[in-house]
N, C-alpha and C. Protein backbone atom coordinates (compact mmCIF):
# COMPACT_ATOMS: atom_id res chain seq x y z
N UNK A 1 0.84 -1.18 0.00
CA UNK A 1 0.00 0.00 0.00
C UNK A 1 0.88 1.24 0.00
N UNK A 2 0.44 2.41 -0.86
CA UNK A 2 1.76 3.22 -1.12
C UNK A 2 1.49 4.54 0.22
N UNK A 3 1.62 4.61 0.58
CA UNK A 3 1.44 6.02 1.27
C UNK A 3 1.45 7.35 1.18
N UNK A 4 0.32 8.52 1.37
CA UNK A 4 0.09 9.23 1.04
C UNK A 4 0.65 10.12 1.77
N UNK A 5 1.51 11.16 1.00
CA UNK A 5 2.28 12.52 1.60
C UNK A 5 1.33 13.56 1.29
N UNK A 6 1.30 13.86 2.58
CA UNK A 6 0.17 14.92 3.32
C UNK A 6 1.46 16.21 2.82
N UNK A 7 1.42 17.19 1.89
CA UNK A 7 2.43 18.23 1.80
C UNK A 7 1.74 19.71 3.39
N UNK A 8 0.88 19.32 3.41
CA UNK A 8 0.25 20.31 4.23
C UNK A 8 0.52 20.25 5.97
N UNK A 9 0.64 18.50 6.39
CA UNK A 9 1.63 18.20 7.40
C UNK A 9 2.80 17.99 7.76
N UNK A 10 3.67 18.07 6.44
CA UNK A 10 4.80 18.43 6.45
C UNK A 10 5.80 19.23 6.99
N UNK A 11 4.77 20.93 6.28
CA UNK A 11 4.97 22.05 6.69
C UNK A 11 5.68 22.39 5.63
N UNK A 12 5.86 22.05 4.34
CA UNK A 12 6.86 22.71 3.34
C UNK A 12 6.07 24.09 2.37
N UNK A 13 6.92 24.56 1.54
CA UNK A 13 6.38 25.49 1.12
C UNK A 13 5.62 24.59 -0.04
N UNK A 14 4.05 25.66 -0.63
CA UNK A 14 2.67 24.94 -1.10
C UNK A 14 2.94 25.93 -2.44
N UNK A 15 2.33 25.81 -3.35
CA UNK A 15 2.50 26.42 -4.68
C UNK A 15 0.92 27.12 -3.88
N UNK A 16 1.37 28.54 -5.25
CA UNK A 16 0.34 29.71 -4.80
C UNK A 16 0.68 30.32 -6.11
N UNK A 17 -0.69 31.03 -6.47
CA UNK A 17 -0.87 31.69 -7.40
C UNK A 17 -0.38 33.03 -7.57
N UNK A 18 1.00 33.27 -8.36
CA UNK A 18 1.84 34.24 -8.39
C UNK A 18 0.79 35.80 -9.35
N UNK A 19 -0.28 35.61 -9.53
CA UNK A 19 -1.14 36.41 -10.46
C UNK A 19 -1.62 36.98 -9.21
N UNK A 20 -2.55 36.49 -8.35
CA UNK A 20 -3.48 36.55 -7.37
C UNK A 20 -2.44 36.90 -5.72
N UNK A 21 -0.93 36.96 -5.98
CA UNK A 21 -0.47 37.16 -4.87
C UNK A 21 0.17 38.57 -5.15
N UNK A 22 0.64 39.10 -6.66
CA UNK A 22 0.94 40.24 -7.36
C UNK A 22 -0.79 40.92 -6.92
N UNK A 23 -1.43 40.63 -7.25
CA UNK A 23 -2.71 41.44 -7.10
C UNK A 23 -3.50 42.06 -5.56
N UNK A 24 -2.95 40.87 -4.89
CA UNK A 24 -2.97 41.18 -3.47
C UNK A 24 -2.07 42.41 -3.17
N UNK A 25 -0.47 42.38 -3.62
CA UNK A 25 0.08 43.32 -3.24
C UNK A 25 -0.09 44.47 -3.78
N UNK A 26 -0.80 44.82 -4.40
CA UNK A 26 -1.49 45.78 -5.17
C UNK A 26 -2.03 46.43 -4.24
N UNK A 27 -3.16 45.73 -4.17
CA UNK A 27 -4.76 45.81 -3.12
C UNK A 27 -4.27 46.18 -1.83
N UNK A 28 -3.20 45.76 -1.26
CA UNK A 28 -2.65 46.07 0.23
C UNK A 28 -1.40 47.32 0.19
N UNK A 29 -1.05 47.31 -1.00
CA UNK A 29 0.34 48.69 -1.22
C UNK A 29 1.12 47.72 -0.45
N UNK A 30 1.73 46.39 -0.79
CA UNK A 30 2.14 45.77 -0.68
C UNK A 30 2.86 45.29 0.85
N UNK A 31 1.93 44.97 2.10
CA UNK A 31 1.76 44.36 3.02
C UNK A 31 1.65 43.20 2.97
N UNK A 32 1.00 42.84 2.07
CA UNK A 32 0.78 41.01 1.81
C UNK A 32 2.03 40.75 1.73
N UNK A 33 3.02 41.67 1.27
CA UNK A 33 4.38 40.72 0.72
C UNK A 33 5.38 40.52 2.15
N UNK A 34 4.85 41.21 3.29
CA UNK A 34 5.24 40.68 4.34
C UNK A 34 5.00 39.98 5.42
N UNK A 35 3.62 40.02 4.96
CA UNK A 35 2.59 38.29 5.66
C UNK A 35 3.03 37.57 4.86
N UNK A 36 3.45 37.45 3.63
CA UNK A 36 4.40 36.41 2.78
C UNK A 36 5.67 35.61 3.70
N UNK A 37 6.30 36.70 3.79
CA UNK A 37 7.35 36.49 4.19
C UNK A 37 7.26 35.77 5.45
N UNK A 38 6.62 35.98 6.47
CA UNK A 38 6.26 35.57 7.78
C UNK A 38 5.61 33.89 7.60
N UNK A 39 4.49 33.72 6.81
CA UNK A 39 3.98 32.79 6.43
C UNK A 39 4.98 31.45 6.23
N UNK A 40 6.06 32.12 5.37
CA UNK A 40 6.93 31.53 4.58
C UNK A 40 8.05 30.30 5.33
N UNK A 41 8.45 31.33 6.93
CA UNK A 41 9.76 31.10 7.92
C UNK A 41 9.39 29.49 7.45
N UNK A 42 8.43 28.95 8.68
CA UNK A 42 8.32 27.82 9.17
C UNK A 42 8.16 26.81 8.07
N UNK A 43 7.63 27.23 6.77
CA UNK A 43 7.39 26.06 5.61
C UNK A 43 8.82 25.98 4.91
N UNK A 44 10.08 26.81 5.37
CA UNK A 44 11.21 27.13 4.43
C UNK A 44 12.33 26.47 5.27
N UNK A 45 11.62 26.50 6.70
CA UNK A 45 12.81 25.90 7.80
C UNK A 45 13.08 24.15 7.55
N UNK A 46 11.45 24.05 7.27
CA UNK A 46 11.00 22.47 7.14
C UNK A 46 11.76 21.59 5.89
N UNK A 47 12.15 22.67 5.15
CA UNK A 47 13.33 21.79 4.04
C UNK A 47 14.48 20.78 4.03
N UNK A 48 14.96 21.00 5.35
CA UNK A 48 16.08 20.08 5.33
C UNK A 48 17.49 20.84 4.55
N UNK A 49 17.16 22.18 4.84
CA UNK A 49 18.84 22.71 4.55
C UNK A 49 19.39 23.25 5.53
N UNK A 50 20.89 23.67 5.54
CA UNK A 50 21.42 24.01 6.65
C UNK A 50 21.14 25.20 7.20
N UNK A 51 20.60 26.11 5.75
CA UNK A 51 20.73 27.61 6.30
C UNK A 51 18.77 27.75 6.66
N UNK A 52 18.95 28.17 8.03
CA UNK A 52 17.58 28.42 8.61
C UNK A 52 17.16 30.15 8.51
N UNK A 53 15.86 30.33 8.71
CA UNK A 53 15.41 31.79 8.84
C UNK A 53 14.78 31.83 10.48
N UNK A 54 14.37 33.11 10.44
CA UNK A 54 13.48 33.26 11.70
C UNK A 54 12.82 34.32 11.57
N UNK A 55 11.67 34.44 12.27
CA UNK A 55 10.45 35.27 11.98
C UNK A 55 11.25 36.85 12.65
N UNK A 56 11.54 36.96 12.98
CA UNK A 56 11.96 38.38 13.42
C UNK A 56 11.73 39.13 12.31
N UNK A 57 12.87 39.41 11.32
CA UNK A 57 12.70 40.27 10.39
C UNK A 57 11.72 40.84 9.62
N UNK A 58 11.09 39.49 9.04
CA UNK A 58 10.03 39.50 8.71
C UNK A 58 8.64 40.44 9.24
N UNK A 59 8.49 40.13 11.16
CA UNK A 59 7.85 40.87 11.75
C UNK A 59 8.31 42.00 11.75
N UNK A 60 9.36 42.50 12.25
CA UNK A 60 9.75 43.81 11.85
C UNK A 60 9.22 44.61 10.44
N UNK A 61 9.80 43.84 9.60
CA UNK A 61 9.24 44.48 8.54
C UNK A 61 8.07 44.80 8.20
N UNK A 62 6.95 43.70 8.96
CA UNK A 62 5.68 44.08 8.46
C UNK A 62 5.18 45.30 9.54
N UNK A 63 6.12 45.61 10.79
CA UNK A 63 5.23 46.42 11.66
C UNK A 63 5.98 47.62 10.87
N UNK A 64 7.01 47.60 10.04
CA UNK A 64 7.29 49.03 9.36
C UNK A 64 6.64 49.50 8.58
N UNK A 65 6.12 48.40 7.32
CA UNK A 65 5.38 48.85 6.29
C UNK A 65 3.91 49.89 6.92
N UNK A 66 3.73 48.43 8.06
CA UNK A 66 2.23 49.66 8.96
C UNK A 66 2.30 51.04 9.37
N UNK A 67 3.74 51.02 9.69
CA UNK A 67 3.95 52.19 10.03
C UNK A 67 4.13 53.15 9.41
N UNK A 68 4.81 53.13 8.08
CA UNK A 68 4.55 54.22 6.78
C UNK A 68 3.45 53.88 6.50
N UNK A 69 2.83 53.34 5.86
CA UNK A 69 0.98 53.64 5.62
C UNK A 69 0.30 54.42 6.67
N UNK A 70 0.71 54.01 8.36
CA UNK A 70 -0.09 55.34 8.80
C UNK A 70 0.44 56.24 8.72
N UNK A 71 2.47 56.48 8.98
CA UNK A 71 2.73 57.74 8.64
C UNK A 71 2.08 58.35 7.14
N UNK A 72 2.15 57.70 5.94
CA UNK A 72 1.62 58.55 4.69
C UNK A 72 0.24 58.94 5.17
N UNK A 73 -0.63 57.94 5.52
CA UNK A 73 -2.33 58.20 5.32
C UNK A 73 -2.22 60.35 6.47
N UNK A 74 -1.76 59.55 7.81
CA UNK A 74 -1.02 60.52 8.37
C UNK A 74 -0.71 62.26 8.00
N UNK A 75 0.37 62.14 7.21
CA UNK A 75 0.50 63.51 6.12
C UNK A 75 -0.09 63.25 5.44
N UNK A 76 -1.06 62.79 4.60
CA UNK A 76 -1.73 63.51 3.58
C UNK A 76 -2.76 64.09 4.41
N UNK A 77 -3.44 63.69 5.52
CA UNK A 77 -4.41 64.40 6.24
C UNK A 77 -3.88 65.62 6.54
N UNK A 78 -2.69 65.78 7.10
CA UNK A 78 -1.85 66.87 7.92
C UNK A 78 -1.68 68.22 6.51
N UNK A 79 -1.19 67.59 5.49
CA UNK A 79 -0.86 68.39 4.05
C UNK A 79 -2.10 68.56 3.64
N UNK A 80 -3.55 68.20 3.38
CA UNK A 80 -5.00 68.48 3.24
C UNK A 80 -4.88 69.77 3.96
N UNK A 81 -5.25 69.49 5.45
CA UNK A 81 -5.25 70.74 6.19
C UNK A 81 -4.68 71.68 6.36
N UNK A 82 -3.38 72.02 5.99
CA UNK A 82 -2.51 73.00 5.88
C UNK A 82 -2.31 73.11 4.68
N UNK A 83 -3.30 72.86 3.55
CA UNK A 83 -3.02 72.95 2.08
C UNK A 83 -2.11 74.63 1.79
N UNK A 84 -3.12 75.39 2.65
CA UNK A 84 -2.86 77.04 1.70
C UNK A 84 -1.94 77.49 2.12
N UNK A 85 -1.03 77.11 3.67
CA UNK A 85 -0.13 77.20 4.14
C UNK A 85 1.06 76.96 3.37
N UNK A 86 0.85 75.63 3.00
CA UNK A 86 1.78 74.91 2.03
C UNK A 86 2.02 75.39 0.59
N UNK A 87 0.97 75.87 0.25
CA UNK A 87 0.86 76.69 -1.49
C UNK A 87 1.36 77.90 -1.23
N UNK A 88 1.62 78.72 0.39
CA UNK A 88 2.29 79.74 0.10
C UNK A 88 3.97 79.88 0.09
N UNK A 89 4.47 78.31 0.62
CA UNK A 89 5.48 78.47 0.94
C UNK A 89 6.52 78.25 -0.16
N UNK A 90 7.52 79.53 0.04
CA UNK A 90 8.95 79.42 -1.09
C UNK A 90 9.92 78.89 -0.60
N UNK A 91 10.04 78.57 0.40
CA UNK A 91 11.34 78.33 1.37
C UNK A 91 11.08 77.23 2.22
N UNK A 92 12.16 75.72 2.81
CA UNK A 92 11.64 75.09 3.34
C UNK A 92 11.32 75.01 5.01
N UNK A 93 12.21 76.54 5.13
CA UNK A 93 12.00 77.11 6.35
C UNK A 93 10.69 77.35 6.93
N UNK A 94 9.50 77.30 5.92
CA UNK A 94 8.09 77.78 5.77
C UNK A 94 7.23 77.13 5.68
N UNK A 95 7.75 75.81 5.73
CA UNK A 95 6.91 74.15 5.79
C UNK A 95 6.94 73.74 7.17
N UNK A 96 5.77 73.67 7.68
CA UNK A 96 5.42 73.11 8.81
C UNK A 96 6.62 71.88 9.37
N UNK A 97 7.17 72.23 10.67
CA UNK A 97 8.08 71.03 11.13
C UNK A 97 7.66 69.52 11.48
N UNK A 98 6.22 69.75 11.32
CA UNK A 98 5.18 68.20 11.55
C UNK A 98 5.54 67.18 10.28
N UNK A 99 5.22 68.32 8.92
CA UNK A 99 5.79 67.77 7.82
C UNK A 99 6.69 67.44 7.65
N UNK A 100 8.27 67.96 7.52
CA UNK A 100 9.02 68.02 7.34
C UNK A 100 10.02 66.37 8.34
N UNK A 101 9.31 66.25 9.76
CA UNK A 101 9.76 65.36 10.34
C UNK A 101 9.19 63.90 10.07
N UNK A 102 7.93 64.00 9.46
CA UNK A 102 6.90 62.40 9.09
C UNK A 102 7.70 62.40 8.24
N UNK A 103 7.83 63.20 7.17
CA UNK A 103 8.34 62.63 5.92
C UNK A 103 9.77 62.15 6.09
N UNK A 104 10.83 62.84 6.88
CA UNK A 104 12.02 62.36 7.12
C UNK A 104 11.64 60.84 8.32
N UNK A 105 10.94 60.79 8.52
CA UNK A 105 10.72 59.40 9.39
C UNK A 105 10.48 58.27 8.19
N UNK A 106 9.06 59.00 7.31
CA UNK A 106 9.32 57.97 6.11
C UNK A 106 10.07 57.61 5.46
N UNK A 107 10.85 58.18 4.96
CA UNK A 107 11.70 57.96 4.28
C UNK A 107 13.10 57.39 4.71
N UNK A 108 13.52 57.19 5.79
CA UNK A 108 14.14 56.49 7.03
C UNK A 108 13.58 55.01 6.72
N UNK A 109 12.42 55.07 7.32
CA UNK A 109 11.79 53.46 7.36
C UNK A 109 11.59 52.83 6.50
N UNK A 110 11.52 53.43 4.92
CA UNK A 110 11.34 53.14 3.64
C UNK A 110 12.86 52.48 3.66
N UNK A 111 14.41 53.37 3.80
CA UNK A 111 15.41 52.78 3.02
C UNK A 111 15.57 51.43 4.01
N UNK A 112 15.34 51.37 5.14
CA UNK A 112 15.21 50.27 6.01
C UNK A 112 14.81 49.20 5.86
N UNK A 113 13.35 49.66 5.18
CA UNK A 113 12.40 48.53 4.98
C UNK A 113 13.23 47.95 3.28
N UNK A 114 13.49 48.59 2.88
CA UNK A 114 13.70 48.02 1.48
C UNK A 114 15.05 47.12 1.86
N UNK A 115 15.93 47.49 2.43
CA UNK A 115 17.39 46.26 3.36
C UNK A 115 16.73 45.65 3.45
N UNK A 116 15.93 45.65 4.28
CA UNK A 116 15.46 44.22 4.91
C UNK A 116 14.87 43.59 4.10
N UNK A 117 13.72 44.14 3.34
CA UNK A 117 13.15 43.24 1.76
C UNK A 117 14.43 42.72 1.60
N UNK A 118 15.36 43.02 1.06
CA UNK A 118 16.13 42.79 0.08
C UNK A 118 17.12 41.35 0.77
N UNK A 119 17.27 41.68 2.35
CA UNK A 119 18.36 40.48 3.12
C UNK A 119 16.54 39.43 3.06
N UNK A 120 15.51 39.22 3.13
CA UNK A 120 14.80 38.28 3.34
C UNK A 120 14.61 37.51 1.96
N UNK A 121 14.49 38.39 0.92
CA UNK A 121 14.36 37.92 -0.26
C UNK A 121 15.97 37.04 -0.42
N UNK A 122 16.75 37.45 -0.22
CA UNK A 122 18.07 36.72 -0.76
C UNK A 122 18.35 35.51 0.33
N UNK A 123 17.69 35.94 1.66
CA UNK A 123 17.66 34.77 2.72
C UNK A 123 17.50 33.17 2.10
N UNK A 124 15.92 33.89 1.55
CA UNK A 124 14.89 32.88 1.01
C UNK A 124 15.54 32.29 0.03
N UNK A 125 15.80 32.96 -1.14
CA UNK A 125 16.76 32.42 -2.20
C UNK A 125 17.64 31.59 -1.53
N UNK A 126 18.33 31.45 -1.09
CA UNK A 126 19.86 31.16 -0.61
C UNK A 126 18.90 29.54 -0.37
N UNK A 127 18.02 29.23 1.33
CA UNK A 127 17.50 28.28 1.24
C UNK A 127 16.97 27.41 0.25
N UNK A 128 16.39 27.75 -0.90
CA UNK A 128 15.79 27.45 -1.96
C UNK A 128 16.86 26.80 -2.67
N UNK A 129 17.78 28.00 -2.69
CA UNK A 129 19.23 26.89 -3.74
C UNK A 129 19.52 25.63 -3.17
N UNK A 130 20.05 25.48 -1.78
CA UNK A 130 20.30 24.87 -0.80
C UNK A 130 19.14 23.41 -1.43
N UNK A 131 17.80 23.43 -1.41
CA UNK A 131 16.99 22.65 -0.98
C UNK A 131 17.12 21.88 -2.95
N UNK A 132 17.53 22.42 -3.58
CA UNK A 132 17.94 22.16 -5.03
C UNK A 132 18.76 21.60 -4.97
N UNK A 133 20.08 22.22 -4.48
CA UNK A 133 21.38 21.02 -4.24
C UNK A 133 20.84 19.45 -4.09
N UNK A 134 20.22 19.98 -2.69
CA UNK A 134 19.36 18.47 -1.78
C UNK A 134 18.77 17.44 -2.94
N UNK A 135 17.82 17.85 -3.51
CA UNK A 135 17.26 17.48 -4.30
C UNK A 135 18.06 16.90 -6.10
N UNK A 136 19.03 17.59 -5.75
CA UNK A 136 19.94 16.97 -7.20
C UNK A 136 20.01 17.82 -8.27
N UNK A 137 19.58 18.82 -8.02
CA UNK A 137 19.46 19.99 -9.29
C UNK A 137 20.35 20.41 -9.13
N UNK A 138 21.48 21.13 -10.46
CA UNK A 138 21.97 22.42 -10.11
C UNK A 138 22.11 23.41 -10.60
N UNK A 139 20.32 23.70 -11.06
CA UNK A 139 19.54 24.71 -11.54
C UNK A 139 20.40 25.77 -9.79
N UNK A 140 20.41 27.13 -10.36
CA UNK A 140 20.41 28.27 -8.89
C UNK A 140 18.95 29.32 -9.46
N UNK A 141 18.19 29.59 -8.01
CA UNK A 141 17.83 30.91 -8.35
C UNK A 141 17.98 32.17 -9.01
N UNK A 142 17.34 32.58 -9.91
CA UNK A 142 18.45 34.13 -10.00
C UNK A 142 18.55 34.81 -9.12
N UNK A 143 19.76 35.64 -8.82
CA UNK A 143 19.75 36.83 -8.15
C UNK A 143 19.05 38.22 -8.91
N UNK A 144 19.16 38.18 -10.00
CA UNK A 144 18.84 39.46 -10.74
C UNK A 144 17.00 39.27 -10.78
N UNK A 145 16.18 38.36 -10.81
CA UNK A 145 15.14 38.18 -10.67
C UNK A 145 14.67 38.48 -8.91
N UNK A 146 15.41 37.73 -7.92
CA UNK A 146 14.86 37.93 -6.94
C UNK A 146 14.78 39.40 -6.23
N UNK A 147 16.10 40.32 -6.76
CA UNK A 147 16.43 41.43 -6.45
C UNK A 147 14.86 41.99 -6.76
N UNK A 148 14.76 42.13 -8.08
CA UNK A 148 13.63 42.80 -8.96
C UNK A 148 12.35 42.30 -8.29
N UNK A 149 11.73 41.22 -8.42
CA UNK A 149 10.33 40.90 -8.02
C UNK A 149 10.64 40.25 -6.90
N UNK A 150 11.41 39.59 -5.55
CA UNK A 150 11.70 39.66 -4.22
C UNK A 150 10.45 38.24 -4.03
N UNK A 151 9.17 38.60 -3.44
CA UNK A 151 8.23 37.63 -3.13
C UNK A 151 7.92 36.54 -4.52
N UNK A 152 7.17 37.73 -4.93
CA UNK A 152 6.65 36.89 -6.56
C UNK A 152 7.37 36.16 -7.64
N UNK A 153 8.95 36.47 -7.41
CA UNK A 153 9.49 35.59 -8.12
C UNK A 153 9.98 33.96 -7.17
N UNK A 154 9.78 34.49 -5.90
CA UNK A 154 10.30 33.19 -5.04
C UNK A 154 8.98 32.35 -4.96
N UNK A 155 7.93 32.47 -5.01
CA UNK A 155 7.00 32.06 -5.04
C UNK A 155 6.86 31.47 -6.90
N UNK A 156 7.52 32.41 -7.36
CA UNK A 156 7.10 31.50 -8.80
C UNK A 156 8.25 30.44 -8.81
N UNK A 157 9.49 30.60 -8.51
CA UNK A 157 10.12 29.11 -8.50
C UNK A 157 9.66 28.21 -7.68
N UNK A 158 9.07 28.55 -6.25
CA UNK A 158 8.44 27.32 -5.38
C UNK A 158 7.75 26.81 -6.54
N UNK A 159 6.60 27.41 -7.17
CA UNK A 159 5.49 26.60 -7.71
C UNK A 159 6.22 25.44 -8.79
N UNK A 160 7.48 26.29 -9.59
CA UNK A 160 8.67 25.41 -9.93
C UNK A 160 9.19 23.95 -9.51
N UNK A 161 9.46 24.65 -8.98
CA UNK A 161 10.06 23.31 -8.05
C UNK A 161 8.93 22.20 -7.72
N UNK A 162 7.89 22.39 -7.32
CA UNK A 162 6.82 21.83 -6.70
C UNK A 162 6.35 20.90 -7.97
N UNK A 163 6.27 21.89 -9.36
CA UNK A 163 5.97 21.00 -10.36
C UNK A 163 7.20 20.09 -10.49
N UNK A 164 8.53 20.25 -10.43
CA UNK A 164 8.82 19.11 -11.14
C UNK A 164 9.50 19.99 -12.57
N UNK A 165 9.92 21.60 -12.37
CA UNK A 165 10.25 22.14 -13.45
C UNK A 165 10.81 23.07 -13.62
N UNK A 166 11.55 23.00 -12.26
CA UNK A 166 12.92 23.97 -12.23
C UNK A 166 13.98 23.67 -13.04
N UNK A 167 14.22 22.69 -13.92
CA UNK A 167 15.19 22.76 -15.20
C UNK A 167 15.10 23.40 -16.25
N UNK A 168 13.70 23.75 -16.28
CA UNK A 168 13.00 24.18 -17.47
C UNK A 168 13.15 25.63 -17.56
N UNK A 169 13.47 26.24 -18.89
CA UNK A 169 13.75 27.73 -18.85
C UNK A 169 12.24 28.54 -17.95
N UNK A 170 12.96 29.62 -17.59
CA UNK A 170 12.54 30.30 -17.17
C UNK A 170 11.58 31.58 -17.82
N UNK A 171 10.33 31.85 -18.14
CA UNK A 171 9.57 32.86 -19.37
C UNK A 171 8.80 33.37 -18.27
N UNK A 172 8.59 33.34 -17.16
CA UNK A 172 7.56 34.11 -16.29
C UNK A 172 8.48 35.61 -16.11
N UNK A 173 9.64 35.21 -15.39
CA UNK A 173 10.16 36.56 -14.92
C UNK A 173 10.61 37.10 -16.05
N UNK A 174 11.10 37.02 -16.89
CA UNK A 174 11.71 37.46 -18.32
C UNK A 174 10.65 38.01 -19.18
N UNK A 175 9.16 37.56 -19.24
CA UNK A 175 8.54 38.49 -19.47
C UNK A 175 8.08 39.26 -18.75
N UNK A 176 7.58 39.61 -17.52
CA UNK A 176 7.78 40.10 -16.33
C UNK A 176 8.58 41.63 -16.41
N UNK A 177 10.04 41.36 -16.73
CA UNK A 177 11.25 42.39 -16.50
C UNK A 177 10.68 42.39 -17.75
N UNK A 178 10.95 41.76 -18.91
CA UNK A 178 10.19 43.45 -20.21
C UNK A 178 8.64 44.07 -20.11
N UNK A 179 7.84 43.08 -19.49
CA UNK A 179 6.89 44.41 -19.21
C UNK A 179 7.35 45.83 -17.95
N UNK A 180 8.03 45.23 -17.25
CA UNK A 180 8.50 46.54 -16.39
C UNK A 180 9.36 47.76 -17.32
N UNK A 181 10.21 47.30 -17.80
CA UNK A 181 11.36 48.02 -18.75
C UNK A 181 10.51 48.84 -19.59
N UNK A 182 9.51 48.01 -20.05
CA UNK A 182 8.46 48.42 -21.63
C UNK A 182 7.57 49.73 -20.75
N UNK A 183 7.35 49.14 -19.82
CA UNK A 183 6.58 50.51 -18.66
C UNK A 183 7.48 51.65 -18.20
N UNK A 184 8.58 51.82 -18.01
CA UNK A 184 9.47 52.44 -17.54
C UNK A 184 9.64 53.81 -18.80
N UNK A 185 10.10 52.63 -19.61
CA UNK A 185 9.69 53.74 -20.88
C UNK A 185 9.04 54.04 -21.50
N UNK A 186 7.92 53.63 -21.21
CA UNK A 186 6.45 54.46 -21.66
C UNK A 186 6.40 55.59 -20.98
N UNK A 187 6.60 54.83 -19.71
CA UNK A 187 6.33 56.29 -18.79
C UNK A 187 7.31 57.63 -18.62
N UNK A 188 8.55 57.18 -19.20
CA UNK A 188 9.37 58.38 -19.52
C UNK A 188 8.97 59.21 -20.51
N UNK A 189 8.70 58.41 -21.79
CA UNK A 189 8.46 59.15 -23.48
C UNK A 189 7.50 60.15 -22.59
N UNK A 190 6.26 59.55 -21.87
CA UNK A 190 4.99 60.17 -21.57
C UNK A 190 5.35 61.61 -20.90
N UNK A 191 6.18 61.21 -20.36
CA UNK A 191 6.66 62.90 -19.36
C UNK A 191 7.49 63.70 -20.34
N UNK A 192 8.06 63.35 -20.86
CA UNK A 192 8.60 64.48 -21.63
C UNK A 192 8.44 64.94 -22.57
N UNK A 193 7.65 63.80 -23.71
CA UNK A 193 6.52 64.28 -24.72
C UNK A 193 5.41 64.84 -24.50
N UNK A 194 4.90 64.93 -23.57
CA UNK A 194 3.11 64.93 -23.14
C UNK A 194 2.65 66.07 -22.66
């Protein structure tokens, strides 16, 4: 009698719909991508490679992202109400110090938050290669993909892997990076033609 592997008692990482998890981060200004990350620890630990994660960062990161969304929601209320104040000012001496300090807080927690994206995303990668070795591949993650799309591309090699088709070229992220590129410069021509 053959026995049935429960992937869900395991605890390993589950294929997920990289369309519907891009769309989430949309819908959330991209918070989901750090309930991602959190979600992720314990199904990534369960691999059987040497290099482990831990939820810290992860939490951190997601109580930052909260925290610029209320700082933005925050100033735009603050910049609403002091609109005419603000339309008179020539000098930044003449901008409210309320402003002037949220936004230097944001922008603080932003270059922060993006490190830390960036050490969790390559964390994750790193395990992933690791669990490929294990497995007999020696397909590697990209780095130049994970840099760029971070969650959604690690999630599109899980689903990879999961099929049975991480040897197989890669056309998700590659079209992916030319629709970004193809957008980039649309949106340049647009500003300076328009």
């Amino acid at each position: 009698m053959k026995e049935v592997i429960n992937e869900e008692s395991m605890g390993i990482p589950k294929k997920k719909s990289v369309i519907l998890l891009l769309l989430l981060g949309i819908i959330t200004l991209g918070i989901s991508q750090y309930i991602w990350f959190v979600k992720r620890v314990k199904e990534l630990n369960n691999l059987q490679t040497k290099t482990k994660t831990k939820k810290a960062i992860p939490i951190i990161s997601l109580i930052f992202i909260i925290t610029i969304a209320i700082g933005v929601i925050t100033l735009g209320v603050f910049m609403y109400l002091q609109w005419e104040d603000l339309d008179a000012a020539l000098k930044i001496e003449d901008i409210p110090q309320e402003i002037l300090i949220t936004s230097t807080i944001i922008i603080l927690l932003s270059l922060i938050l993006g490190i830390l994206t960036l050490m969790m995303a390559f964390k994750y990668r790193k395990i992933l290669n690791e669990s490929l070795v294990n497995k007999g591949t020696s397909v590697k993650l990209s780095g130049l993909y994970t840099f760029i799309f971070h969650f959604i591309y690690l999630q599109y090699e899980i689903n990879r892997i999961i099929k049975d088709n991480e040897t197989q070229k890669r056309t998700g992220p590659l079209i992916a990076l030319v629709l970004v590129i193809l957008t980039i410069i649309a949106s340049i021509i647009s500003v300076l033609y328009l």
